[in-house]
N, C-alpha and C. Protein backbone atom coordinates (compact mmCIF):
# COMPACT_ATOMS: atom_id res chain seq x y z
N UNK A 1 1.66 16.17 4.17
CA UNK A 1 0.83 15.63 5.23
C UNK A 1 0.07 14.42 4.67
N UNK A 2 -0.52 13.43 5.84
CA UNK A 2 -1.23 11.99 5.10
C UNK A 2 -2.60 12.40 5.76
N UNK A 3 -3.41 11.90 5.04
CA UNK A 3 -4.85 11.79 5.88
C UNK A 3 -5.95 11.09 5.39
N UNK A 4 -7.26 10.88 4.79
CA UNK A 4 -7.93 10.09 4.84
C UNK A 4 -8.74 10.51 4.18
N UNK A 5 -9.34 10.57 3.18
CA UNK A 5 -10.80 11.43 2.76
C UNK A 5 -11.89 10.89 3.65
N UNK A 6 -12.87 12.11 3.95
CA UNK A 6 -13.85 11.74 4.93
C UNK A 6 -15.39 11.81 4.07
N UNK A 7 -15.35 12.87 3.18
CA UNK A 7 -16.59 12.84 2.29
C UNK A 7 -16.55 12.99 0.99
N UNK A 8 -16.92 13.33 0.04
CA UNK A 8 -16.93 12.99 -1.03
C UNK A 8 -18.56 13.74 -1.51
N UNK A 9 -18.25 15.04 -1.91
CA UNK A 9 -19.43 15.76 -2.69
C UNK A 9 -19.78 16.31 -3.85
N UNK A 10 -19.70 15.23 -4.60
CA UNK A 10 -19.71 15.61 -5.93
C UNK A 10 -18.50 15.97 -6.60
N UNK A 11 -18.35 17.15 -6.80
CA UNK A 11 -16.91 17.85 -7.80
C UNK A 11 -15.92 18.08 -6.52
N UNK A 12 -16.09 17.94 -5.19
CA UNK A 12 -15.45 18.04 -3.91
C UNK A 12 -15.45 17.41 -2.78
N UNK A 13 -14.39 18.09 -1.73
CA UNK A 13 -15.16 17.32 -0.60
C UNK A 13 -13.46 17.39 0.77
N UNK A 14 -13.35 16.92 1.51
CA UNK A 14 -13.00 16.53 2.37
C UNK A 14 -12.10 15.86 2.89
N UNK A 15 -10.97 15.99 3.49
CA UNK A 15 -9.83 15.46 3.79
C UNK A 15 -9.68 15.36 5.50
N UNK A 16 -9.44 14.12 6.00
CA UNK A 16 -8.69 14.27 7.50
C UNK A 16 -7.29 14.22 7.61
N UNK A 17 -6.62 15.66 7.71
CA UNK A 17 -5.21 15.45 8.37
C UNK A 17 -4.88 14.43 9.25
N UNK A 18 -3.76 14.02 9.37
CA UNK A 18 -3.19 13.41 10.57
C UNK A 18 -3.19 14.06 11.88
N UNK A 19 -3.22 15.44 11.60
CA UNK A 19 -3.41 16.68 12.80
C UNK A 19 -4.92 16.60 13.19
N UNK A 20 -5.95 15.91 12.84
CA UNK A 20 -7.08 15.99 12.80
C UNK A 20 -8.08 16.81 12.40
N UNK A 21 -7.32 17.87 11.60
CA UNK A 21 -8.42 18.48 10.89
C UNK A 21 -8.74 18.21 9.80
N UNK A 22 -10.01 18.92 9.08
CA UNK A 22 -10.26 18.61 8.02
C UNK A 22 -10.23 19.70 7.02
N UNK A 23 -9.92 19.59 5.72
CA UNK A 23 -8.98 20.00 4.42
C UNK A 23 -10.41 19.78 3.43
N UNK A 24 -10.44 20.69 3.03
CA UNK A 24 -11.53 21.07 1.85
C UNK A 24 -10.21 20.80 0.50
N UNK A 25 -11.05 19.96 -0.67
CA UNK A 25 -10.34 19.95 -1.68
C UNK A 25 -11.15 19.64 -3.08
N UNK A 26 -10.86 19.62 -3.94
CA UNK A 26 -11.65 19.62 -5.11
C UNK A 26 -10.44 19.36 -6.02
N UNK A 27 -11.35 19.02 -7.89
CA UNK A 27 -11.00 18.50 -8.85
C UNK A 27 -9.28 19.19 -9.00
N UNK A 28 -9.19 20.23 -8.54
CA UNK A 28 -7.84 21.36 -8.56
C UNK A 28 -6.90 21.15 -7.94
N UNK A 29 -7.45 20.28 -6.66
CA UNK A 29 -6.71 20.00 -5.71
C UNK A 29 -5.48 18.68 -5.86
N UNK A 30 -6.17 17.44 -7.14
CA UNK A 30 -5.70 16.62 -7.28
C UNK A 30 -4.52 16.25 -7.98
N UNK A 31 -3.17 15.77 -8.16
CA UNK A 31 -2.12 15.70 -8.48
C UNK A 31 -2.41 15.28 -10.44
N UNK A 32 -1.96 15.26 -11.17
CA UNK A 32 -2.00 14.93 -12.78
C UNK A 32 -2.76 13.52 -12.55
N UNK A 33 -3.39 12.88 -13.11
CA UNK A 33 -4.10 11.98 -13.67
C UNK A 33 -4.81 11.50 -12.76
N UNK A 34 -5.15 11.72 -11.55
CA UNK A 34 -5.98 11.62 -10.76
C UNK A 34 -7.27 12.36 -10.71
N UNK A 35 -8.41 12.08 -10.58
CA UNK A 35 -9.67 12.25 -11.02
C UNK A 35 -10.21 12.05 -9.87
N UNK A 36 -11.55 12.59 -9.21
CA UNK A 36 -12.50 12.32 -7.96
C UNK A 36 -13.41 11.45 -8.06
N UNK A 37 -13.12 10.80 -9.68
CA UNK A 37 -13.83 9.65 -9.58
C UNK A 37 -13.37 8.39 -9.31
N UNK A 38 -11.36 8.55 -9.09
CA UNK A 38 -10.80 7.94 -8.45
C UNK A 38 -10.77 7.85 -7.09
N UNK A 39 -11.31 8.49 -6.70
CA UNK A 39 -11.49 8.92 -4.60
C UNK A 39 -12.53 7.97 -4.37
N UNK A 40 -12.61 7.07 -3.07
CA UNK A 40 -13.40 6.75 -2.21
C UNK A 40 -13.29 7.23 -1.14
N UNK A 41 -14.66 7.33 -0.03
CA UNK A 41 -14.07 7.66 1.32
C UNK A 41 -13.23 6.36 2.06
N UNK A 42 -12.26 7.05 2.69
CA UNK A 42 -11.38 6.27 3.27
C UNK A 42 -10.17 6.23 2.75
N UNK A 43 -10.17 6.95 1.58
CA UNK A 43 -8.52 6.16 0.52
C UNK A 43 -8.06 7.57 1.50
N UNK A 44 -6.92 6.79 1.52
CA UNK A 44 -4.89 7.17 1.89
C UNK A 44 -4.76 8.15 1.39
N UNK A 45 -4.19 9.56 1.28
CA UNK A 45 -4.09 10.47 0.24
C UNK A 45 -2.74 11.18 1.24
N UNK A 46 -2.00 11.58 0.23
CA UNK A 46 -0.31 12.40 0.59
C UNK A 46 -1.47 13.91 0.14
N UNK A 47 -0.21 15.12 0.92
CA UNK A 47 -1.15 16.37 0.70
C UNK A 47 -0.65 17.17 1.04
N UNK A 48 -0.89 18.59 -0.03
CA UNK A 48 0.33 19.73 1.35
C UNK A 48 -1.23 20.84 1.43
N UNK A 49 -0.78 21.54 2.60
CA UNK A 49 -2.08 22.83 2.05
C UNK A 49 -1.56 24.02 2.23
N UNK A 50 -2.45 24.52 1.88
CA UNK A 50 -1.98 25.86 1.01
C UNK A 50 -3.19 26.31 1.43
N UNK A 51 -2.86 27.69 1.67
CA UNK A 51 -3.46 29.17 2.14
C UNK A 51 -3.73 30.01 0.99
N UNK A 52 -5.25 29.77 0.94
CA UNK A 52 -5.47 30.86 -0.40
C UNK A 52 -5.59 32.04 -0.08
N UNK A 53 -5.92 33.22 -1.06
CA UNK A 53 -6.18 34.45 -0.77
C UNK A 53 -7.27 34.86 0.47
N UNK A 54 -7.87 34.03 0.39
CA UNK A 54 -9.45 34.33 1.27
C UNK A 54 -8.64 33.85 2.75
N UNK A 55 -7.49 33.46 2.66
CA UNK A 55 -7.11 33.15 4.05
C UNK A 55 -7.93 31.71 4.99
N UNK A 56 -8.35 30.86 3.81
CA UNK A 56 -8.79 30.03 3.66
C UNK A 56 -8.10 28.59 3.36
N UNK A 57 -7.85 27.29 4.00
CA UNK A 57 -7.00 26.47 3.66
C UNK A 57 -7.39 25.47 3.08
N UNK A 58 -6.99 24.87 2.01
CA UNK A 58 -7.41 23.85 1.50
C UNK A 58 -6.15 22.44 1.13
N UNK A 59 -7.13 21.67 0.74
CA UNK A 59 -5.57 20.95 0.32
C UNK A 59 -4.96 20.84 -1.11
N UNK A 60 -3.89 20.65 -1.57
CA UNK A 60 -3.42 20.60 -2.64
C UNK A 60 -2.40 19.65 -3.44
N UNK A 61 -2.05 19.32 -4.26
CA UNK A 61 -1.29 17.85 -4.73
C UNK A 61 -1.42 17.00 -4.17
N UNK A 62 -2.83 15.97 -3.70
CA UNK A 62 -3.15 15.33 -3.54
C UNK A 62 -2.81 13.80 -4.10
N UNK A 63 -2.45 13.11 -3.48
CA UNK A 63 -1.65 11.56 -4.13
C UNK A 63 -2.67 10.51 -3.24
N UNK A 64 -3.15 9.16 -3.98
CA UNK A 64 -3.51 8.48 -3.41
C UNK A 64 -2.32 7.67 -3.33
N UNK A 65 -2.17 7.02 -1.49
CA UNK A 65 -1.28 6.03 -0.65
C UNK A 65 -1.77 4.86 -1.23
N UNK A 66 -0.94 3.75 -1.06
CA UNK A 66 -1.27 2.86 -0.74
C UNK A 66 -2.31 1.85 0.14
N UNK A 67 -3.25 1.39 0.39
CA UNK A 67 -3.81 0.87 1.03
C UNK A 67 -3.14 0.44 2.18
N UNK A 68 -3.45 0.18 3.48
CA UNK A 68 -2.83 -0.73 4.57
C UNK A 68 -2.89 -2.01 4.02
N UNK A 69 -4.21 -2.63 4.17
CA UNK A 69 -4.44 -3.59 3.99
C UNK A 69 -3.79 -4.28 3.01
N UNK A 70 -3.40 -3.56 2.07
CA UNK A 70 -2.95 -4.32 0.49
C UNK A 70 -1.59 -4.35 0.82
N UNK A 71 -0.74 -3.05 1.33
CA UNK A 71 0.64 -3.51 1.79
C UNK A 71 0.62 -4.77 2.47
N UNK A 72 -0.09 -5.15 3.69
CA UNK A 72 -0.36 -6.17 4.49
C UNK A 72 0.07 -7.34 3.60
N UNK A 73 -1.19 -7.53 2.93
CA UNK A 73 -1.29 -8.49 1.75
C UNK A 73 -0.02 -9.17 1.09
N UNK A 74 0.66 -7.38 0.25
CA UNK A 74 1.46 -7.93 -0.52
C UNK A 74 2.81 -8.82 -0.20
N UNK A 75 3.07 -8.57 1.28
CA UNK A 75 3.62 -8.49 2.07
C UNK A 75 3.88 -10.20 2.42
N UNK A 76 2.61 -10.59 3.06
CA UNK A 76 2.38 -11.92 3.68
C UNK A 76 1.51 -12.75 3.01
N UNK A 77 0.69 -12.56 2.19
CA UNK A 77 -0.03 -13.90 1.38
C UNK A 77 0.28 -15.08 1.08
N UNK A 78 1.50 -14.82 0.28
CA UNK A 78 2.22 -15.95 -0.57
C UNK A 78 3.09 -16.53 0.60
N UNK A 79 3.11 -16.64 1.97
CA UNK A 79 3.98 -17.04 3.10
C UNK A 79 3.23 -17.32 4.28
N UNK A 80 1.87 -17.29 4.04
CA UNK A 80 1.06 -17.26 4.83
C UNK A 80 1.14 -18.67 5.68
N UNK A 81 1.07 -20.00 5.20
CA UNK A 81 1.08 -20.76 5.70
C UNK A 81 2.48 -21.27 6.49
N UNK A 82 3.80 -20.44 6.40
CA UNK A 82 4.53 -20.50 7.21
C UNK A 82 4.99 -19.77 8.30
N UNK A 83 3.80 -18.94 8.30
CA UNK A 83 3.73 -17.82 9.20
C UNK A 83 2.35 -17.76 10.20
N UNK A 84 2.12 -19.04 10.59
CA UNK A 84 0.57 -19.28 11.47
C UNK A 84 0.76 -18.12 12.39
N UNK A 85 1.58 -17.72 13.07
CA UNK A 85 1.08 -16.63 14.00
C UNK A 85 0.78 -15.67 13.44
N UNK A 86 0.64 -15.12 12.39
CA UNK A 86 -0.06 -14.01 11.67
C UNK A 86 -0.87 -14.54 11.07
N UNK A 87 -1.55 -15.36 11.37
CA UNK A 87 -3.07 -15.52 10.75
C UNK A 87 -4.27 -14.90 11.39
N UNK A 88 -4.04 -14.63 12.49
CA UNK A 88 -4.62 -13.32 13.12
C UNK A 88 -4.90 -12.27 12.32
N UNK A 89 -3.60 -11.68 12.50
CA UNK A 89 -3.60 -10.16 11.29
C UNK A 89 -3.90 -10.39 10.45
N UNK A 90 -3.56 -12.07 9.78
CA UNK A 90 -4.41 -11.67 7.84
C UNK A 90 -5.82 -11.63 7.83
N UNK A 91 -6.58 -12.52 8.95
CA UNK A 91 -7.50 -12.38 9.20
C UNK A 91 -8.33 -11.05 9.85
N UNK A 92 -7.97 -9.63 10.34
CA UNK A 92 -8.08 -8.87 10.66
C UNK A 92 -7.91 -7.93 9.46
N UNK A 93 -7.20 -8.22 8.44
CA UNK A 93 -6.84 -7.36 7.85
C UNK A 93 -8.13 -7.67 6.87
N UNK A 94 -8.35 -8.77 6.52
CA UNK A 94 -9.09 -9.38 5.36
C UNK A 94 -10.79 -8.60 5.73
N UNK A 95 -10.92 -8.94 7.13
CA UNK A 95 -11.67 -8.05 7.26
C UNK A 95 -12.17 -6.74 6.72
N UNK A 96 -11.30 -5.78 7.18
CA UNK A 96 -11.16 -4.30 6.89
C UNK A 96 -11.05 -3.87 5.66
N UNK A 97 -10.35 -5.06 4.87
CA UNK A 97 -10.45 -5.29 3.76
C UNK A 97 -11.83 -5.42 2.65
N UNK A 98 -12.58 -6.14 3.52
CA UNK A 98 -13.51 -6.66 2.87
C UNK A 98 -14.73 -5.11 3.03
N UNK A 99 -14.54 -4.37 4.00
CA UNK A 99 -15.10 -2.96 4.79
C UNK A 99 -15.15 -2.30 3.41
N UNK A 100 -13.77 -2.26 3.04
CA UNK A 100 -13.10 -1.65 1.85
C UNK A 100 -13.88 -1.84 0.53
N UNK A 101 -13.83 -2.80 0.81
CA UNK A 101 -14.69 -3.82 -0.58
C UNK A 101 -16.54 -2.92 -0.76
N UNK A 102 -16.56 -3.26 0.32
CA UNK A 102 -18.16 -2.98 0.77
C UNK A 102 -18.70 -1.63 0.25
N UNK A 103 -17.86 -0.42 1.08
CA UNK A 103 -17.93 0.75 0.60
C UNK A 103 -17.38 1.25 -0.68
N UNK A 104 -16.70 -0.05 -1.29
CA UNK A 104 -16.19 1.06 -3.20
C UNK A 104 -17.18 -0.05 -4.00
N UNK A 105 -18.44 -0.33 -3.27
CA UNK A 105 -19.13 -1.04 -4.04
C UNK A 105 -19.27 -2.44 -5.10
N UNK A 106 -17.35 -3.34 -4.13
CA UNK A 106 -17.41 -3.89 -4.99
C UNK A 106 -18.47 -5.46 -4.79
N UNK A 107 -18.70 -6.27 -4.97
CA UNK A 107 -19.27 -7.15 -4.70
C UNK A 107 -18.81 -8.63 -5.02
N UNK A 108 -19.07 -9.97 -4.33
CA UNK A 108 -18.76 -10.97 -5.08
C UNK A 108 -18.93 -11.37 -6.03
N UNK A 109 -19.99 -10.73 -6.68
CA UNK A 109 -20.56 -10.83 -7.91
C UNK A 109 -19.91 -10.67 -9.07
N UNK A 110 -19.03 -9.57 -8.76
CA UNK A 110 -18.46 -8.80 -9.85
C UNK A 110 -17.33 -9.65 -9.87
N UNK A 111 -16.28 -10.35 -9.12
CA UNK A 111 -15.31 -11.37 -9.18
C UNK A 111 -15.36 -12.84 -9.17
N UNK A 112 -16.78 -12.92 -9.66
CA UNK A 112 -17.37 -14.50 -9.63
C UNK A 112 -16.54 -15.48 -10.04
N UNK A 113 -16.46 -15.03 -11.47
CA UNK A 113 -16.14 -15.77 -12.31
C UNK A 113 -14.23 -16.33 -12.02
N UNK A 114 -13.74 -15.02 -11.41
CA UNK A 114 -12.25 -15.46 -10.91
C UNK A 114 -11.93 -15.90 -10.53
N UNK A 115 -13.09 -15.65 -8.56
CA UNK A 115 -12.53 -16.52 -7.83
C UNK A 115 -12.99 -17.67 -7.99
N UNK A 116 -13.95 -18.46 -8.99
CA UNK A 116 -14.05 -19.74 -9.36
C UNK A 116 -13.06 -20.05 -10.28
N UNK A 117 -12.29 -19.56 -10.88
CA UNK A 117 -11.08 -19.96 -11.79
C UNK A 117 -10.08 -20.28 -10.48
N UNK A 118 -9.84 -19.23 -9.76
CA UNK A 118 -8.63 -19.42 -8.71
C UNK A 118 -9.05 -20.64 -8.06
N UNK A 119 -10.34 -21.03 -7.41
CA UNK A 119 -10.46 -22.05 -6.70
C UNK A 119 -10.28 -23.67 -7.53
N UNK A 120 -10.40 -24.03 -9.03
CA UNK A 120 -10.17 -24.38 -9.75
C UNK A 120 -8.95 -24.87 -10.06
N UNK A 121 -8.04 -23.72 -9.82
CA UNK A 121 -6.52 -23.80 -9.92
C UNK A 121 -6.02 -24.99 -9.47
N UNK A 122 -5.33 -25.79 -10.79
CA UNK A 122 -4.23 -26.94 -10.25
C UNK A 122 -2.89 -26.82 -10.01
N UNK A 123 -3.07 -26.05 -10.92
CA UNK A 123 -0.74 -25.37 -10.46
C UNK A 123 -0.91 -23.69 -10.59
N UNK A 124 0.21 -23.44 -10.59
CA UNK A 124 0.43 -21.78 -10.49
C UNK A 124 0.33 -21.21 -11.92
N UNK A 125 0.40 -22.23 -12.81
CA UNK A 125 0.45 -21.67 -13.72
C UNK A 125 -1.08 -21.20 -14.62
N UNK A 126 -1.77 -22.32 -14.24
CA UNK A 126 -2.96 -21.81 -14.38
C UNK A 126 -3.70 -20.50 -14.00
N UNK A 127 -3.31 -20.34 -12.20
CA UNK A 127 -3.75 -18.61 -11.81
C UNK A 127 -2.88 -18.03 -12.93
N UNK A 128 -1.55 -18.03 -13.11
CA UNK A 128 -0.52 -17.12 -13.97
C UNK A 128 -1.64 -16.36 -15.05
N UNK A 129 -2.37 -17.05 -15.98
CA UNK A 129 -3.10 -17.36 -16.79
C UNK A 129 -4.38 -16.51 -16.91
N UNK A 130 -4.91 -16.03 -15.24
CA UNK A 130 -5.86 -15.13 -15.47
C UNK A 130 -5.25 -13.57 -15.15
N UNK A 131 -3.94 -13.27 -15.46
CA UNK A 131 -3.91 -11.98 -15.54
C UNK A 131 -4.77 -11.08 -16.35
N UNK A 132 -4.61 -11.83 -17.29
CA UNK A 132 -5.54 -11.12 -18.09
C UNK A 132 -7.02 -10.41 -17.46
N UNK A 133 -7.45 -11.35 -17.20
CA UNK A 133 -8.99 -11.27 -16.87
C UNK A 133 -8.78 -10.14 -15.20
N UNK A 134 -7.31 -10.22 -14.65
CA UNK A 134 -7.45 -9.21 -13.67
C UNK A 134 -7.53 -7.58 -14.42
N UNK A 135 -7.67 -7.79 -15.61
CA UNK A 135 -7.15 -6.52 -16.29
C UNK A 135 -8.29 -6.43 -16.85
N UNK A 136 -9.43 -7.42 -17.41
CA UNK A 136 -10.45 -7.40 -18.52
C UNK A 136 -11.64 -6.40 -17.05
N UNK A 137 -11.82 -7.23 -16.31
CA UNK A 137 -12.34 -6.92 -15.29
C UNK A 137 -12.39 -5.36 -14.36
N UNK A 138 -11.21 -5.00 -14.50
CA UNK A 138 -10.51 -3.55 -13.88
C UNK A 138 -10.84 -2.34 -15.04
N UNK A 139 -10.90 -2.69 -16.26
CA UNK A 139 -10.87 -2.25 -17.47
C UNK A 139 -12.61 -1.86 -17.35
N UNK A 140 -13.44 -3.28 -17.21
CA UNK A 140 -14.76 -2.78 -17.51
C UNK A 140 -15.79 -2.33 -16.66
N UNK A 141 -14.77 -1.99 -15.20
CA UNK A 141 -15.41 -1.45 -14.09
C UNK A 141 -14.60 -0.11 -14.02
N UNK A 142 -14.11 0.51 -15.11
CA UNK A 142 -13.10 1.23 -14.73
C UNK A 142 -12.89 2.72 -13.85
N UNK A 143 -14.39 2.65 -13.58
CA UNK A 143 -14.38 4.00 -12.54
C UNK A 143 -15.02 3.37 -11.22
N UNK A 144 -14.51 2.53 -10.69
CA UNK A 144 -14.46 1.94 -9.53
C UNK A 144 -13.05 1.84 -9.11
N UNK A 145 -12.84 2.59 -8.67
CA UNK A 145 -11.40 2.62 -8.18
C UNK A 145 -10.80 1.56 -7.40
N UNK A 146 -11.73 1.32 -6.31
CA UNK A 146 -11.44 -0.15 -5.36
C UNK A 146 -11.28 -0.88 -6.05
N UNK A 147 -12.46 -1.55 -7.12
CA UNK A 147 -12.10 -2.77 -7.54
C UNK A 147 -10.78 -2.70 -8.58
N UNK A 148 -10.90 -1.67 -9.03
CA UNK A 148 -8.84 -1.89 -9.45
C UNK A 148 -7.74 -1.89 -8.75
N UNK A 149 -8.23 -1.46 -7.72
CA UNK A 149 -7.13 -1.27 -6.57
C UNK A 149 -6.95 -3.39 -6.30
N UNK A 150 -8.21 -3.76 -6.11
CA UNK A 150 -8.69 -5.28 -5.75
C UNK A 150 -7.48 -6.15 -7.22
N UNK A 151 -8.59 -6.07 -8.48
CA UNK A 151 -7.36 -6.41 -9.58
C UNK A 151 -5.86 -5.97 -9.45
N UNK A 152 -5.77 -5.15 -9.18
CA UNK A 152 -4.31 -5.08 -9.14
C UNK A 152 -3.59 -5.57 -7.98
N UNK A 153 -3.92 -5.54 -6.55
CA UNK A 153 -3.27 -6.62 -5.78
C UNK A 153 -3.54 -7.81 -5.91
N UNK A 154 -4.44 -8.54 -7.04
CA UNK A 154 -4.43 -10.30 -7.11
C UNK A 154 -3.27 -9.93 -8.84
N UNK A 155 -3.21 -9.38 -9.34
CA UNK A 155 -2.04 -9.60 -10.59
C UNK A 155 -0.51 -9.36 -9.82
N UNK A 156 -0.76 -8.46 -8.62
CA UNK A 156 0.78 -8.36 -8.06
C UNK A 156 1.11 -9.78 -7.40
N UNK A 157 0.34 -10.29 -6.69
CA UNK A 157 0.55 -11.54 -6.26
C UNK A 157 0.84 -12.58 -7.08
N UNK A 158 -0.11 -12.87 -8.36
CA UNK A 158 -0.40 -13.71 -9.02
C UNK A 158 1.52 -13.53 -9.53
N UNK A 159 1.70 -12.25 -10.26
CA UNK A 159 2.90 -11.52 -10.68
C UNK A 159 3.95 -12.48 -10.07
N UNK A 160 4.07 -12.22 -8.31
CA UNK A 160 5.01 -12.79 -7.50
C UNK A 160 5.49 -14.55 -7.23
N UNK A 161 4.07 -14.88 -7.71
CA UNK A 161 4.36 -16.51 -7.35
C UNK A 161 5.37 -17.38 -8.40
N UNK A 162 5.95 -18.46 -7.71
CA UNK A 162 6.77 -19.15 -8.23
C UNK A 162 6.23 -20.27 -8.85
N UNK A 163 6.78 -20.47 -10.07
CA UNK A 163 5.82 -21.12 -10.98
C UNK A 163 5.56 -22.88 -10.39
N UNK A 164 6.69 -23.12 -9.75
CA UNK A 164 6.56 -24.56 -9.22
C UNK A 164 6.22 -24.59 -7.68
N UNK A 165 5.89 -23.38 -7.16
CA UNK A 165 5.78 -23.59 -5.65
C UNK A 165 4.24 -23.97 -5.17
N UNK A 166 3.41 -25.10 -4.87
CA UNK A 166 2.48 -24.73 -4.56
C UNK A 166 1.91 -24.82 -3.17
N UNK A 167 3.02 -24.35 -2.46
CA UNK A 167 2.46 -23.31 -0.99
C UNK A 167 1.71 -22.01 -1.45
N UNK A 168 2.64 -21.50 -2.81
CA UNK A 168 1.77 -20.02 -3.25
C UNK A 168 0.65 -20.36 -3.68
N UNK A 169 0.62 -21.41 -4.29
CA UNK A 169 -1.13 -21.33 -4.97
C UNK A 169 -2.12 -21.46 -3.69
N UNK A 170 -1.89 -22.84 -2.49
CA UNK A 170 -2.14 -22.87 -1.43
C UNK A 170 -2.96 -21.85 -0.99
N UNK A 171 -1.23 -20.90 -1.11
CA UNK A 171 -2.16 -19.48 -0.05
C UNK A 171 -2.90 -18.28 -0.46
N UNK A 172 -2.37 -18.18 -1.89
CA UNK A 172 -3.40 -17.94 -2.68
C UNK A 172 -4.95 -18.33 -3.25
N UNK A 173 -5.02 -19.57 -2.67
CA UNK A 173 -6.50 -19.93 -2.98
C UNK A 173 -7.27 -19.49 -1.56
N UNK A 174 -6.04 -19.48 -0.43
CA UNK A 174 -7.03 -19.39 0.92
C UNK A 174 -7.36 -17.58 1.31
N UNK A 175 -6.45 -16.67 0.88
CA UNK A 175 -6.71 -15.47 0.52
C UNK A 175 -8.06 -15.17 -0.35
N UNK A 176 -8.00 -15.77 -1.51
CA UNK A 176 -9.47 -15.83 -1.93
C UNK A 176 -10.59 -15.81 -1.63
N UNK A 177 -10.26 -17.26 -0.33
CA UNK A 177 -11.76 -17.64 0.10
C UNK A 177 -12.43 -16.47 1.27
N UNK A 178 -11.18 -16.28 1.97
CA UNK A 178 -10.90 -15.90 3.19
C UNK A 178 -11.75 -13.89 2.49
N UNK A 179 -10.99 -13.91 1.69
CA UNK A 179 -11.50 -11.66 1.15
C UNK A 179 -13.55 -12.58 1.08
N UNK A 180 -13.85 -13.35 -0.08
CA UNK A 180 -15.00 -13.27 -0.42
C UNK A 180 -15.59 -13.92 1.21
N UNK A 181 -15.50 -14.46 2.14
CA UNK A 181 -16.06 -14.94 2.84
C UNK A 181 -16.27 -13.63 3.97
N UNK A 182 -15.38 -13.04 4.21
CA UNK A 182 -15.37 -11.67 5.11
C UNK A 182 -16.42 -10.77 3.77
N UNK A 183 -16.00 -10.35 2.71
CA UNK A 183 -17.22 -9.70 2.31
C UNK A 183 -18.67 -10.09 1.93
N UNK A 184 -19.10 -11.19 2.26
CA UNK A 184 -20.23 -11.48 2.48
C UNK A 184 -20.62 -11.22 4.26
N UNK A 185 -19.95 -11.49 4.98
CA UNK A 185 -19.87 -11.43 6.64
C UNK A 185 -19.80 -9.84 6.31
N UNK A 186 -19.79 -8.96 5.75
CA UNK A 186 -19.89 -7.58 6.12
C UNK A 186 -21.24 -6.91 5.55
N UNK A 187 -21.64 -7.94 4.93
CA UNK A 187 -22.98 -7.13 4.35
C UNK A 187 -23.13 -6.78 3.03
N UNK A 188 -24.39 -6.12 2.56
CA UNK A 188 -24.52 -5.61 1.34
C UNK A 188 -24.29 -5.97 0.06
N UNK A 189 -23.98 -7.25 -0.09
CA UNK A 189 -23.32 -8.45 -1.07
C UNK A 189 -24.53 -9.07 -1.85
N UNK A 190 -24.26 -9.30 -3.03
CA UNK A 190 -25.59 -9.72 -4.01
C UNK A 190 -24.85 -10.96 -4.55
């Protein structure tokens, strides 16, 4: 089953089925190397449940999904500018995105320094260049799950671009502007 975490209480907490109910689960519940300090509310989670003795259901092998938004992303970024009628959706998505951002606490703050490298950027090869720093960054926030989730869809992109194309850098710089400009428009931003 897919569903949604809804709360988050400490060592436990809360799952929405797709059926609409909700699934009690804890540290036991979670698949090998997954941790509840990897959970935000809202993340994607795969799930089966299981009927304990108490006749009680909970959930169990818990997997975090993919993001929407980041499929979205990975999807259309780098094509963005030949695809004007979905600038709607990237813009909708960037949004929800930025929602995303908001609630795993991440801030502009914390990607300052990048997205002034990305905006900086003269060829592709230069972004190529801050993988690293998508990793230095993910590394020293490392129980923020979002913002690795964040690093790791700008290294998949960065990953994808063609070293001489610069429509990708293009649309890669306007993805940039476009995530930090929606997460300031959502609030709570330092």
């Amino acid at each position: 089953m897919k569903g949604k975490v809804k709360t988050i209480l400490g060592n436990y907490g809360f799952i929405t089925g797709e059926d609409g109910k909700d699934y009690y689960f804890n540290e036991k519940s979670l698949a090998k190397g997954l941790s509840m300090e990897n959970l935000s509310v809202n993340a994607r989670l795969s799930f089966d449940v299981q009927k304990q003795p108490d006749n009680k259901v909970r959930a169990v092998n818990c997997q975090i999904l993919k993001n929407e938004d980041v499929e979205f992303f990975e999807k259309q970024v780098l094509s963005l500018s030949s695809q004007k009628e979905q600038y709607d959706a990237f813009c909708d998505h960037a949004r929800s995105y930025a929602e995303r951002l908001k609630h795993g606490k991440v801030t502009t703050s914390m990607i300052r320094k990048i997205y002034a490298r990305i905006l900086n950027a003269e060829k592709v090869s230069d972004v190529k260049l801050l993988r690293p720093h998508f990793a230095y960054t993910s590394g020293r926030n490392e129980k923020n799950a979002v913002l690795r989730e964040f690093m790791d869809l700008l290294d998949f992109l960065v990953k994808s671009m063609e070293i001489d194309n610069d429509e990708h850098l293009n649309n890669f710089k306007q993805f940039m502007e476009t995530i930090v400009a929606y997460r300031k428009y959502v609030g709570d931003d330092k």
